[in-house]
C-alpha atoms as a PDB file:
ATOM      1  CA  UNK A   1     120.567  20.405  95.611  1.00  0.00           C
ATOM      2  CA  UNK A   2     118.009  22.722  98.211  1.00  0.00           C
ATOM      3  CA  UNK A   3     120.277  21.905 100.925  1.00  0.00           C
ATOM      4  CA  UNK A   4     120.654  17.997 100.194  1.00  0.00           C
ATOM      5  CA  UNK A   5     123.744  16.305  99.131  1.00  0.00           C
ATOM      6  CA  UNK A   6     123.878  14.766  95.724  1.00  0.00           C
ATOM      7  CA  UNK A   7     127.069  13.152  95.277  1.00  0.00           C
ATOM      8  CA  UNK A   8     130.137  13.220  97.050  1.00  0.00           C
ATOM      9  CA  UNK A   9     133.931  13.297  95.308  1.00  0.00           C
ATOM     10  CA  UNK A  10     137.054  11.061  96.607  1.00  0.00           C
ATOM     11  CA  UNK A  11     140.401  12.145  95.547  1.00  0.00           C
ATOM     12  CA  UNK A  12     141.693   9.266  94.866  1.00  0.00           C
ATOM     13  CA  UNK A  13     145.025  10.350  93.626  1.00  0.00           C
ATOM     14  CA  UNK A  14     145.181  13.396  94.951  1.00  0.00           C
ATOM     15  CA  UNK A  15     144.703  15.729  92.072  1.00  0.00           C
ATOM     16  CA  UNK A  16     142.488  18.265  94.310  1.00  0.00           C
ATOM     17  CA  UNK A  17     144.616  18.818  96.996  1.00  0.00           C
ATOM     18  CA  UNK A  18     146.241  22.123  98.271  1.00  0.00           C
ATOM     19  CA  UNK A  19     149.503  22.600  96.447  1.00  0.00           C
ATOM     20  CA  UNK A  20     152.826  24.074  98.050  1.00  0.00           C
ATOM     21  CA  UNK A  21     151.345  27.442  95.932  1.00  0.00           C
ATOM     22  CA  UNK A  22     148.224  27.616  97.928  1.00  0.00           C
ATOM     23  CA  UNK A  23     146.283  26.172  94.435  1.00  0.00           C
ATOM     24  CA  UNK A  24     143.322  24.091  94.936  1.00  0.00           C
ATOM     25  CA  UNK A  25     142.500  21.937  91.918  1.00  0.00           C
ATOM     26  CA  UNK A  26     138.900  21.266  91.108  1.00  0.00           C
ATOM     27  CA  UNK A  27     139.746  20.257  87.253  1.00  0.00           C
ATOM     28  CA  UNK A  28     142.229  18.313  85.760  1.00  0.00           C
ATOM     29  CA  UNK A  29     142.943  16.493  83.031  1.00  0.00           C
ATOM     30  CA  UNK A  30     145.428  14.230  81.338  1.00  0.00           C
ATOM     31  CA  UNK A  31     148.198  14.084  83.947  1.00  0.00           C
ATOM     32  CA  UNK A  32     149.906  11.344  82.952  1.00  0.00           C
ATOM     33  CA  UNK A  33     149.175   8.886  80.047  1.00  0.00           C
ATOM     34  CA  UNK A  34     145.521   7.824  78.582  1.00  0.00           C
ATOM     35  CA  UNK A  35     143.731   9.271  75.088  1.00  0.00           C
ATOM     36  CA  UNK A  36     144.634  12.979  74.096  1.00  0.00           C
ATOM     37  CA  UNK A  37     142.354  15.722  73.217  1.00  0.00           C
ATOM     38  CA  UNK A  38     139.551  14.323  74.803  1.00  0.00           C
ATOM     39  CA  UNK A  39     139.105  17.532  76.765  1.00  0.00           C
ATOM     40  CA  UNK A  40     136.968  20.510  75.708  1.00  0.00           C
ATOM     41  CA  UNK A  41     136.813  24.206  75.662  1.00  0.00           C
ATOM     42  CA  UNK A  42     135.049  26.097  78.693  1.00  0.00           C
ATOM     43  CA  UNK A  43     135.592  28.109  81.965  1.00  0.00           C
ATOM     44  CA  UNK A  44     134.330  28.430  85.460  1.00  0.00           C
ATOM     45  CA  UNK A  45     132.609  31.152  86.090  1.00  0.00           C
ATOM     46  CA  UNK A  46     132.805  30.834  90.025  1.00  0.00           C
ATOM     47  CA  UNK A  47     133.056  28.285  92.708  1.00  0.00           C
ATOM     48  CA  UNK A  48     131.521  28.626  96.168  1.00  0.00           C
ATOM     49  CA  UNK A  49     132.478  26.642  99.231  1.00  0.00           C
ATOM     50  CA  UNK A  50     130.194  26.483 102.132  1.00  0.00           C
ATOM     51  CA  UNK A  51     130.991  25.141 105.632  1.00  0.00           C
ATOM     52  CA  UNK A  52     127.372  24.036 106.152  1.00  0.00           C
ATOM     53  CA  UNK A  53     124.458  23.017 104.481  1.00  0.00           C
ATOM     54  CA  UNK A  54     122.364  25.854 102.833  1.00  0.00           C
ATOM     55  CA  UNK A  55     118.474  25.825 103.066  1.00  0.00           C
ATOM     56  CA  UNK A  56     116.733  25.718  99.859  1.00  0.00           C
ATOM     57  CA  UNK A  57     115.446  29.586 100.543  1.00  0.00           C
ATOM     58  CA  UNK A  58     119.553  30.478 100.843  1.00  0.00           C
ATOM     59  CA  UNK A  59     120.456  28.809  97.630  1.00  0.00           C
ATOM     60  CA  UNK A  60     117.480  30.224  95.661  1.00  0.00           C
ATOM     61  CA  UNK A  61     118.465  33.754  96.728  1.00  0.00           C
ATOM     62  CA  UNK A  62     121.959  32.974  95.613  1.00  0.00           C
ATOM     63  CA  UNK A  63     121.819  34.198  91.884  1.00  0.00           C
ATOM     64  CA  UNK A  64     123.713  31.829  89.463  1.00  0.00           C
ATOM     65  CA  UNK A  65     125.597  34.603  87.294  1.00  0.00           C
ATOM     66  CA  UNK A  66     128.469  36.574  89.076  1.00  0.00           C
ATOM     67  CA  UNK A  67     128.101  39.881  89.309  1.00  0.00           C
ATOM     68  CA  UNK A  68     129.779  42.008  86.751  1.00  0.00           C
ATOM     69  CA  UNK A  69     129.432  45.515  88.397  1.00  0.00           C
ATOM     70  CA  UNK A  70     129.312  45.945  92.167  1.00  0.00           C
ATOM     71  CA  UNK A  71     125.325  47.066  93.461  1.00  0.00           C
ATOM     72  CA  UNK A  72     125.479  50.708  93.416  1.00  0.00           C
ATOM     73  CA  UNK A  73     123.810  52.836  96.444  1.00  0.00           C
ATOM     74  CA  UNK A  74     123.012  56.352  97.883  1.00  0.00           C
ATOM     75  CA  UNK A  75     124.687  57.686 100.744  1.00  0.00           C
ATOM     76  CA  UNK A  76     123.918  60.556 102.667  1.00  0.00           C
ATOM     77  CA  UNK A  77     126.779  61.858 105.776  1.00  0.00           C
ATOM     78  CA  UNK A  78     125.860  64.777 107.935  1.00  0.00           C
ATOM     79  CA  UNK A  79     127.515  67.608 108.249  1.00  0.00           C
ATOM     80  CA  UNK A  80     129.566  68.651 111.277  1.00  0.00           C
ATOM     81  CA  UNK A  81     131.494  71.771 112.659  1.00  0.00           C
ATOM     82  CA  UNK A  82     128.085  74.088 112.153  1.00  0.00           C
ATOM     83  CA  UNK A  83     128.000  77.755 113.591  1.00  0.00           C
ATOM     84  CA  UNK A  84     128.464  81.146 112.537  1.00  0.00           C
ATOM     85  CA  UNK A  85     130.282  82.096 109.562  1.00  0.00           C
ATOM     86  CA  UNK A  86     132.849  84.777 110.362  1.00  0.00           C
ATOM     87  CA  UNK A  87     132.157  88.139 109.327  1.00  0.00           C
ATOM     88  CA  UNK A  88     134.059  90.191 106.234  1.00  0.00           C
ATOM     89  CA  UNK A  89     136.798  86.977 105.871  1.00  0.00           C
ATOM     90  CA  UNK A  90     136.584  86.706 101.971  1.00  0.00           C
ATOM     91  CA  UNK A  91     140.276  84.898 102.314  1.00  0.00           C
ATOM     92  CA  UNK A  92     140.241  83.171 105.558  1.00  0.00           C
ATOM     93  CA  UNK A  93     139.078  80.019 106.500  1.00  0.00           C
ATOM     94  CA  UNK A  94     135.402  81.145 106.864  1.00  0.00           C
ATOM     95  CA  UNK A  95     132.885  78.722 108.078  1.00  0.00           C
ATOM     96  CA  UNK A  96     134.554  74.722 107.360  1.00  0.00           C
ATOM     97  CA  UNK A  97     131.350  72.706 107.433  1.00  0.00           C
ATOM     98  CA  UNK A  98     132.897  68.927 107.670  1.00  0.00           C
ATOM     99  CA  UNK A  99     131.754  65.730 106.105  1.00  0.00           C
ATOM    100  CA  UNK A 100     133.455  62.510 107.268  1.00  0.00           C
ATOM    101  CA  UNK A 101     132.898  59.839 104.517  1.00  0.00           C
ATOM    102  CA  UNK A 102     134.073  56.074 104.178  1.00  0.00           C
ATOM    103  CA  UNK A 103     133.575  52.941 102.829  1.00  0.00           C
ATOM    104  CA  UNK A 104     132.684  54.374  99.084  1.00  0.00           C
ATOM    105  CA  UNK A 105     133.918  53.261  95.978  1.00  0.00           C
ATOM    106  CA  UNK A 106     134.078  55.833  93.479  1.00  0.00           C
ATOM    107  CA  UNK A 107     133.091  57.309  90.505  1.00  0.00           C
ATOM    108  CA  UNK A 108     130.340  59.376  92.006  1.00  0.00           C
ATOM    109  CA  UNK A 109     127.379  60.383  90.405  1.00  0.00           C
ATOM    110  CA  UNK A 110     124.362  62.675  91.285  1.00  0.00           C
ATOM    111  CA  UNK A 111     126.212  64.751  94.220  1.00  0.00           C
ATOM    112  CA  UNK A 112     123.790  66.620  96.555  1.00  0.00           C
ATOM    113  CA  UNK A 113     124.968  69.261  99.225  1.00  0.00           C
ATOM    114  CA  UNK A 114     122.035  70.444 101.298  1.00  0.00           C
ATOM    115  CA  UNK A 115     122.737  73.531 103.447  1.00  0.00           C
ATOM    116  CA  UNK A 116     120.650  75.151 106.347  1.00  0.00           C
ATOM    117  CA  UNK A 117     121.211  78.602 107.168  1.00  0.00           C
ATOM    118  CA  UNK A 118     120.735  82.128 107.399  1.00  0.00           C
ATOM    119  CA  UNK A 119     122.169  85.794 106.292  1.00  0.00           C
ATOM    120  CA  UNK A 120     120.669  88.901 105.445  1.00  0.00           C
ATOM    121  CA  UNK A 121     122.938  89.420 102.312  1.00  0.00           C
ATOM    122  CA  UNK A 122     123.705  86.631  99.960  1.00  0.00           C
ATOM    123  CA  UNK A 123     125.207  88.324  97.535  1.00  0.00           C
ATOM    124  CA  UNK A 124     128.640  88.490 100.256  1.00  0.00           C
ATOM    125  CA  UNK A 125     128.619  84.993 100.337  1.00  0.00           C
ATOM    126  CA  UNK A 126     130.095  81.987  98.305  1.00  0.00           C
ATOM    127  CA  UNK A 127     130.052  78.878  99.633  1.00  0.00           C
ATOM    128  CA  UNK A 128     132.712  76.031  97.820  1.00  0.00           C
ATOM    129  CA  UNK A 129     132.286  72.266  98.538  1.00  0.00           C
ATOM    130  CA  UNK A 130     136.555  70.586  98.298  1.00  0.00           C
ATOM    131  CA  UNK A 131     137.291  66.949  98.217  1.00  0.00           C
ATOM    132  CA  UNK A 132     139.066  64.851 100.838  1.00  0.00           C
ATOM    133  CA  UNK A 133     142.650  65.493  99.356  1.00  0.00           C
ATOM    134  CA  UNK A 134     141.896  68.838  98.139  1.00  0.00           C
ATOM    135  CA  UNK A 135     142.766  68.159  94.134  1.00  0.00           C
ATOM    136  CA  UNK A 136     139.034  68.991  93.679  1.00  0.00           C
ATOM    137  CA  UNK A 137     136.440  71.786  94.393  1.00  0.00           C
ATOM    138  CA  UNK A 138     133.557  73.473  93.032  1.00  0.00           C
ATOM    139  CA  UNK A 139     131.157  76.305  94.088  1.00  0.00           C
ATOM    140  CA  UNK A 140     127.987  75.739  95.253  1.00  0.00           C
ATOM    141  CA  UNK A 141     127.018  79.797  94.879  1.00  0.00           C
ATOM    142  CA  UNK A 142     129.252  82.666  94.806  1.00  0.00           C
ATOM    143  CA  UNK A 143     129.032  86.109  94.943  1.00  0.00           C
ATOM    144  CA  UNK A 144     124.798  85.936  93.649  1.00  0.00           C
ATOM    145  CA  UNK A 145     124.459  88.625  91.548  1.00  0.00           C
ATOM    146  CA  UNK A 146     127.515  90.058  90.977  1.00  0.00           C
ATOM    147  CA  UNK A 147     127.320  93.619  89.734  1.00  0.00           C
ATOM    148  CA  UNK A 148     130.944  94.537  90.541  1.00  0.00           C
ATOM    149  CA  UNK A 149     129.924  97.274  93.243  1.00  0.00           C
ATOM    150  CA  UNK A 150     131.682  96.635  96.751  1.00  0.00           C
ATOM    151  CA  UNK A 151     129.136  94.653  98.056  1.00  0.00           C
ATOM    152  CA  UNK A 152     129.434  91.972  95.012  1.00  0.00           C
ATOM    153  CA  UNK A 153     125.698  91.885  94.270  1.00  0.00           C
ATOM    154  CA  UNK A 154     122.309  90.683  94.932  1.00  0.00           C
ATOM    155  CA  UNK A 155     121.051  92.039  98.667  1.00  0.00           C
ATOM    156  CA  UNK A 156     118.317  89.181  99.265  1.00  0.00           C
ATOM    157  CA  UNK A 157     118.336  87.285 102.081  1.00  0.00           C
ATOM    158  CA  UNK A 158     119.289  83.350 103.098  1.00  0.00           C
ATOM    159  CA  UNK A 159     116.951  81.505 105.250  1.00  0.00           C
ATOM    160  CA  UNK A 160     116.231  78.061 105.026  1.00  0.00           C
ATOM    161  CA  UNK A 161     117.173  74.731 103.686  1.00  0.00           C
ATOM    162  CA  UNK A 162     119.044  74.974 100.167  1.00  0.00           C
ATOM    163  CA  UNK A 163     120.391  71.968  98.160  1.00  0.00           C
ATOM    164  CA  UNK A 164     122.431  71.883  95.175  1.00  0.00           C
ATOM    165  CA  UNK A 165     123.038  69.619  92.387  1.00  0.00           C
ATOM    166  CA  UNK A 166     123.472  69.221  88.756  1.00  0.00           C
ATOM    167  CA  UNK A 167     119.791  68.296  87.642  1.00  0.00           C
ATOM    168  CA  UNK A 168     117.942  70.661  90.208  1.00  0.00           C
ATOM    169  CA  UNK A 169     115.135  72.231  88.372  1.00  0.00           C
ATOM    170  CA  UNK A 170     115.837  75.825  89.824  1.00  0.00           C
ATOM    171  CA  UNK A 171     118.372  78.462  88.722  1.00  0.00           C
ATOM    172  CA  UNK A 172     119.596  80.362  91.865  1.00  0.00           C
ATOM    173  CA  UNK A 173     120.825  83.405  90.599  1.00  0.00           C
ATOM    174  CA  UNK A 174     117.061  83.557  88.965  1.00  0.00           C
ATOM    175  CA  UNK A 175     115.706  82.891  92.142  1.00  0.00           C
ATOM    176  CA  UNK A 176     117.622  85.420  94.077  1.00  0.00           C
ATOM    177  CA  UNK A 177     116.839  88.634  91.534  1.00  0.00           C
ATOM    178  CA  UNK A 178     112.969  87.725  91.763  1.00  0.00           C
ATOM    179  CA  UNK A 179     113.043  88.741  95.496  1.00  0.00           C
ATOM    180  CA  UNK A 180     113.904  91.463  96.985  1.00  0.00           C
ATOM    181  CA  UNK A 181     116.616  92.801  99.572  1.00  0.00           C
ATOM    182  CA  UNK A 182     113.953  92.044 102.485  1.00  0.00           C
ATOM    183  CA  UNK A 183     112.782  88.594 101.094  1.00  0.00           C
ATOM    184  CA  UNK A 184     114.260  84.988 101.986  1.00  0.00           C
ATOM    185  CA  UNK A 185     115.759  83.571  98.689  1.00  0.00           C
ATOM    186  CA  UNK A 186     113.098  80.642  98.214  1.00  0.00           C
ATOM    187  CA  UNK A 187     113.982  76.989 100.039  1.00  0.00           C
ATOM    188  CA  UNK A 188     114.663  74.358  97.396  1.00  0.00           C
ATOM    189  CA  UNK A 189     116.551  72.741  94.815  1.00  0.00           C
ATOM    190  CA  UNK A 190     119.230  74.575  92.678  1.00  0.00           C
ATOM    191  CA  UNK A 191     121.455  74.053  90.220  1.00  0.00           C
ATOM    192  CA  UNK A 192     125.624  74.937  90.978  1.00  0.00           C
ATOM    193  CA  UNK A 193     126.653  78.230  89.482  1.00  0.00           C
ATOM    194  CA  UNK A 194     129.690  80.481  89.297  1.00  0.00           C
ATOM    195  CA  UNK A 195     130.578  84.269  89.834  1.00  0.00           C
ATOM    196  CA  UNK A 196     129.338  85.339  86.558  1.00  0.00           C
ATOM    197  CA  UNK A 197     125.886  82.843  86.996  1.00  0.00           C
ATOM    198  CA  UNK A 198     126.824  80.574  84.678  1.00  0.00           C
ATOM    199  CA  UNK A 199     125.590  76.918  85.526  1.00  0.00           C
ATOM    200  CA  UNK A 200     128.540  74.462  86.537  1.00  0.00           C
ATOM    201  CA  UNK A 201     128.490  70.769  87.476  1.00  0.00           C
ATOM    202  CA  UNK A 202     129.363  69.216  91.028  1.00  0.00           C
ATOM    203  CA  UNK A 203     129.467  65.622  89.327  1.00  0.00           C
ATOM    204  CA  UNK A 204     131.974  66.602  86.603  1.00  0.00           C
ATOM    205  CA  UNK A 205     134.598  68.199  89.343  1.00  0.00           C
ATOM    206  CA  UNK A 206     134.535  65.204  91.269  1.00  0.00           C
ATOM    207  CA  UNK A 207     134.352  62.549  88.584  1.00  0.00           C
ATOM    208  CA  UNK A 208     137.702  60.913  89.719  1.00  0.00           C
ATOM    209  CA  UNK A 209     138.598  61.786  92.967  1.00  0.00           C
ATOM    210  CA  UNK A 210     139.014  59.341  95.796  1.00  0.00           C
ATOM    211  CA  UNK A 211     135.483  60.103  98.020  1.00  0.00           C
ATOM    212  CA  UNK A 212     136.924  58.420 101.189  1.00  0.00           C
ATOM    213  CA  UNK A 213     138.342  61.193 103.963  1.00  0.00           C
ATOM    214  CA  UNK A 214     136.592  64.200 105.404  1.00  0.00           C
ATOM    215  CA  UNK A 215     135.002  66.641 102.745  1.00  0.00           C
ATOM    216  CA  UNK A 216     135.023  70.479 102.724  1.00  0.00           C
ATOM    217  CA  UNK A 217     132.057  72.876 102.923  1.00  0.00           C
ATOM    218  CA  UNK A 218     134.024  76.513 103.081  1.00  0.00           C
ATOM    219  CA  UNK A 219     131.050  78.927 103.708  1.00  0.00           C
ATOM    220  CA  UNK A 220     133.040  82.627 103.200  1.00  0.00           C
ATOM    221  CA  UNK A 221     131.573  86.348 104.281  1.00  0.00           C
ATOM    222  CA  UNK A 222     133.466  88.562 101.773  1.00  0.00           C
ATOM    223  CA  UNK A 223     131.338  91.653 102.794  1.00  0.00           C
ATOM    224  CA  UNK A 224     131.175  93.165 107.002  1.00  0.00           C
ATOM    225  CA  UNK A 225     128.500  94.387 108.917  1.00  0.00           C
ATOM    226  CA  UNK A 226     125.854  91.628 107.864  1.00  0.00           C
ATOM    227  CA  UNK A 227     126.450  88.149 109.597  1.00  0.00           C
ATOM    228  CA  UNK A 228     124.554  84.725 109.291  1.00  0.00           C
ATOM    229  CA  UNK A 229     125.074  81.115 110.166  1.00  0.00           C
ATOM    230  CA  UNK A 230     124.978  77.479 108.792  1.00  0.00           C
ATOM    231  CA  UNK A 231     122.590  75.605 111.236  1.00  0.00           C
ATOM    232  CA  UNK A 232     122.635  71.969 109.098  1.00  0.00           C
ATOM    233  CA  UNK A 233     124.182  70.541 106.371  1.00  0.00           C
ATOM    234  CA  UNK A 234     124.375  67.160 104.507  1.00  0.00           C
ATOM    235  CA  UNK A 235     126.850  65.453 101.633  1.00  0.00           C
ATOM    236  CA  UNK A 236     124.549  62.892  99.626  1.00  0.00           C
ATOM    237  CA  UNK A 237     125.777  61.140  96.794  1.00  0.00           C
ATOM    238  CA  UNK A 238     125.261  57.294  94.730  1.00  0.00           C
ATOM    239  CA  UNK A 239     128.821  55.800  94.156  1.00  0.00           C
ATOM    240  CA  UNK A 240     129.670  52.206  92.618  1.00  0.00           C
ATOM    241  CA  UNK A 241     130.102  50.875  95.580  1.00  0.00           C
ATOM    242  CA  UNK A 242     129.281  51.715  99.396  1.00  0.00           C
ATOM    243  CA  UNK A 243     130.323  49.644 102.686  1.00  0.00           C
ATOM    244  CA  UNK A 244     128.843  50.170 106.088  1.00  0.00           C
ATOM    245  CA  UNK A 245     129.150  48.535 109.916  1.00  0.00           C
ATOM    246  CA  UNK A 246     127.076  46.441 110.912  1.00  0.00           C
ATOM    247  CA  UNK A 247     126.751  44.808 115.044  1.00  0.00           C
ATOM    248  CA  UNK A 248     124.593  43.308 117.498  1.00  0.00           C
ATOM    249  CA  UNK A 249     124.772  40.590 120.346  1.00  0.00           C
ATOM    250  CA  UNK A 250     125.250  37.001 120.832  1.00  0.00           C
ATOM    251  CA  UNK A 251     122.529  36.394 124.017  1.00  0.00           C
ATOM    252  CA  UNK A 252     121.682  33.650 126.337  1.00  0.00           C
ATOM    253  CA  UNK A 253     117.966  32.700 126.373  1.00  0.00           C
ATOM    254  CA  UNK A 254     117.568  34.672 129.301  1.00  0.00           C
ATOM    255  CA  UNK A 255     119.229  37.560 127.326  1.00  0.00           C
ATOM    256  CA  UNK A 256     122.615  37.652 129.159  1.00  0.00           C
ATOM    257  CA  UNK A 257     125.614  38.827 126.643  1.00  0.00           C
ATOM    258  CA  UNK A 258     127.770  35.106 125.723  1.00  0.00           C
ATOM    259  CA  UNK A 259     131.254  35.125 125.381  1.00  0.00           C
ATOM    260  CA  UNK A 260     133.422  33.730 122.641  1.00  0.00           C
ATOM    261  CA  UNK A 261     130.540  32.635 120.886  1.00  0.00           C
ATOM    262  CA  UNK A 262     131.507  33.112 116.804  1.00  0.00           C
ATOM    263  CA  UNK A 263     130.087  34.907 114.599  1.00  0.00           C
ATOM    264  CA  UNK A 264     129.535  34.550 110.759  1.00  0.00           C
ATOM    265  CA  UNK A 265     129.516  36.444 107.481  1.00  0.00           C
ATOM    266  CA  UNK A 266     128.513  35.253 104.042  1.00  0.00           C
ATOM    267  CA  UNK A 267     128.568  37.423 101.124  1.00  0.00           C
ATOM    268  CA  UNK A 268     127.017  36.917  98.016  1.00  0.00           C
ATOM    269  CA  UNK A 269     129.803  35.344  96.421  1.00  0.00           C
ATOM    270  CA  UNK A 270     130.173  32.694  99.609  1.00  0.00           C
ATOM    271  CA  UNK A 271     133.167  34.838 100.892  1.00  0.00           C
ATOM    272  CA  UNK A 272     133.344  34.374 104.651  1.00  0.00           C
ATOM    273  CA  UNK A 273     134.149  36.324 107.629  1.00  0.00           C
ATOM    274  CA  UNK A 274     133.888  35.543 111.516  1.00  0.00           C
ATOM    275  CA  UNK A 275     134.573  36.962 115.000  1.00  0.00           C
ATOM    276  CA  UNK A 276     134.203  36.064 118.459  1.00  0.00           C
ATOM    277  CA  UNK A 277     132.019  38.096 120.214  1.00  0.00           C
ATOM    278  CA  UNK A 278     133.677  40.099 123.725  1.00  0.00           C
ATOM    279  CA  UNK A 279     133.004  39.921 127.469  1.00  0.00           C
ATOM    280  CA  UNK A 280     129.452  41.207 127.012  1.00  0.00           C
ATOM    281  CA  UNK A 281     128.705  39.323 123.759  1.00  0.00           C
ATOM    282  CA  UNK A 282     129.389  42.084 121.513  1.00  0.00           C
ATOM    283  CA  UNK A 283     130.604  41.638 117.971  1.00  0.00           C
ATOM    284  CA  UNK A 284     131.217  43.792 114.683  1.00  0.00           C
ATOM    285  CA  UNK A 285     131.888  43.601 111.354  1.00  0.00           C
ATOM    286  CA  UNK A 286     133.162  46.616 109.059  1.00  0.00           C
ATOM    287  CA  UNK A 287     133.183  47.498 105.304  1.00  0.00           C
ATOM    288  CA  UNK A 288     129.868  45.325 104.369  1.00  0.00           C
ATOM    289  CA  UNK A 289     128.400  46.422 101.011  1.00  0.00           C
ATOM    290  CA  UNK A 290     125.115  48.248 100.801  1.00  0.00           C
ATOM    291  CA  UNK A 291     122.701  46.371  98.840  1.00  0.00           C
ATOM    292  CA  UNK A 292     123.797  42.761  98.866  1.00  0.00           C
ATOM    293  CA  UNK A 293     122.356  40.083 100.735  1.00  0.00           C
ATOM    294  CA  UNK A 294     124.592  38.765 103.439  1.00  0.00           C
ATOM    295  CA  UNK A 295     124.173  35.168 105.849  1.00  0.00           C
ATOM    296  CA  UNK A 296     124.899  36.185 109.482  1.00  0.00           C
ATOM    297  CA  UNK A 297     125.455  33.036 111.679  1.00  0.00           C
ATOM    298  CA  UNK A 298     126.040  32.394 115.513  1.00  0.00           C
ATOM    299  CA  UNK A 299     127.788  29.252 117.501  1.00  0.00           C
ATOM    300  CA  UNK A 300     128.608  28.257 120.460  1.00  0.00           C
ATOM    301  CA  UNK A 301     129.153  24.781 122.812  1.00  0.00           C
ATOM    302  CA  UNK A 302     125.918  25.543 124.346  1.00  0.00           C
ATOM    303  CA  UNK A 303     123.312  27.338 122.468  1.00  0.00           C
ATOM    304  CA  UNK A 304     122.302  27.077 118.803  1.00  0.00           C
ATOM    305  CA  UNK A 305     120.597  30.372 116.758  1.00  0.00           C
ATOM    306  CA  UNK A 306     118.945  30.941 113.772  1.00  0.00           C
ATOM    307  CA  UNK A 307     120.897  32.334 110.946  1.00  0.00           C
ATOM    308  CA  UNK A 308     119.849  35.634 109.655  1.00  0.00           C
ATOM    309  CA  UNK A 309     119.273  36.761 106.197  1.00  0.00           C
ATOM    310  CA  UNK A 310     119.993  40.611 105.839  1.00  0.00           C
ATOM    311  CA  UNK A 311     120.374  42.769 102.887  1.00  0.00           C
ATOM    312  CA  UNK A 312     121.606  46.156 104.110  1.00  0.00           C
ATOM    313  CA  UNK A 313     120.788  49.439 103.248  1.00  0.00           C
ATOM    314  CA  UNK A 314     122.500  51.471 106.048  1.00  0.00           C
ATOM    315  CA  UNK A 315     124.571  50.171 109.579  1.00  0.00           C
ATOM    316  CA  UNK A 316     123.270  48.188 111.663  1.00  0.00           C
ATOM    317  CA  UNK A 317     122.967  47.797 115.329  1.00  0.00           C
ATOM    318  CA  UNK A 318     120.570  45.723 116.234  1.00  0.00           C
ATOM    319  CA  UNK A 319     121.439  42.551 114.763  1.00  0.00           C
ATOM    320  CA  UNK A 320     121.370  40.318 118.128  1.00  0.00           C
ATOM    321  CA  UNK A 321     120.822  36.325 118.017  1.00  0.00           C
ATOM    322  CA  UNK A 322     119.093  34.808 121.351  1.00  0.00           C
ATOM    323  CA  UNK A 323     119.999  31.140 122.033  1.00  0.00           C
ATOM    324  CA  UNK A 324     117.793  28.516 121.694  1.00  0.00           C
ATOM    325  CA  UNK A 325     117.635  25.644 124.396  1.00  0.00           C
END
């Protein structure tokens, strides 16, 4: 109890051992002769097995219910493969903004695409955002202000930081009739919509797809003689559950890099990791969940370190332990 033992458990007849089917027996009862029935109804709910002593700070932080639903989180991944988006290519590949995402656990909720960029026409544009394995997509915008002329609709311009979701307060096809054909639509926040301006949902055409691979932002010109670019771009999302990498160094007091010295992982649930760190004292560890507390430990023959109590909101980097004499 804190960090002090309170009793200690001899298996006399070896009940608790490791069986030939990997089984480790805490409880047991009745094995072989004595009263009947004696037991009575219950479960564990979970069983935690340290290889040290735990302060009383670590044990407090512990929780003593498991957790039913993984901690949830919101991610935001940059987008790459920025430039100009080719002129008068309604059908071709047009501008394939690229987000790179791992480590989530789906179902998503609240997707956010954020878009930075520029053309003097936005009515020629549509702009569709497509899932890693391409079973999902959904427009963003597309052809704003449709009027069925040849150049699809609405002449105002794009200039400036736009981002899209399903509870934005703004209606972008509103937005881009209450400028004119010289005038930036206003930066902001706007809700999805179709062809015909109707309001559509990013969360609902992504519900169940798998969110791990490299997502789609297809910016198309349908309309030549007007040309723009996407400068910046973003993918932000919450999901059930979201793992990161974390890192750091394993140091000498007089901060050179140690060698083979191991490193340690503790979850939340006392589920254990370790590495040795390289040449240069360098060590990793991937797919840690955002938003749960973690115990990061170091050892070697000739230096001890304090352990580290992290809960993690993003990777980390930094996460170096310095000997102590």
């Amino acid at each position: 109890l804190n960090g002090v033992q309170q009793f200690s458990f001899v298996d006399s007849n070896n009940l608790a051992v490791i069986d030939s089917n990997n089984a480790l027996r805490f409880f047991k009862d009745n094995t072989s002769g004595g009263a009947g029935g004696e037991e009575s109804a219950g479960s564990v709910a979970r069983i935690r097995l340290y290889n040290c002593v735990l302060t009383a700070t670590e044990i407090a932080a512990l929780g003593l219910n498991p957790t039913a639903t993984p901690p949830t989180g919101t991610v935001t991944f940059p987008g790459t493969n920025l430039g100009a988006i080719p002129d008068g290519s309604c059908a071709g590949e047009g501008r394939q903004i690229q987000f790179p995402v791992s480590g989530v656990t789906g179902p998503l909720s609240d997707i956010r695409v954020s878009m930075t960029g520029t053309h003097p026409y936005v009515g020629d544009l549509d702009a569709l955002l497509i899932d890693p394995d391409n079973t999902a997509s959904e427009f963003l915008f597309t052809f704003t202000g449709n009027d069925l002329t040849p150049q699809f609709g609405d002449s105002s311009d794009l200039n400036g930081t736009y981002t899209f979701f399903d509870s934005a307060p703004n209606n972008w096809w509103t937005a881009a009739a209450a400028v004119d054909g010289l005038t930036a639509i206003a930066p902001g926040n706007y809700k999805p919509s179709n062809a015909i301006g109707n309001i559509i949902s990013l969360d609902a055409a992504f519900a169940n797809v798998d969110p791990n691979g490299i997502w789609i932002l297809k910016v198309n010109d349908c309309w030549q003689n007007e040309t723009g670019a996407i400068t910046g771009a973003s993918l932000r999302f919450d999901a059930a559950e979201i793992r990161t990498t974390i890192s750091g160094r394993v140091l000498t007091p007089t901060g050179t890099g140690l060698r083979n010295a191991r490193v340690t992982l503790v979850d939340a649930q006392g589920v254990q990791r370790s590495t040795t760190t390289s040449t240069l004292g360098f060590y990793a560890f991937d797919m840690v969940r955002i938003g749960e507390q973690y115990r990061l430990t170091a050892a070697s023959r000739r230096y001890r370190f304090d352990p580290k109590i992290e809960t993690f909101t993003s990777g980390r980097s930094d996460l170096d332990f310095v000997g102590l004499e």
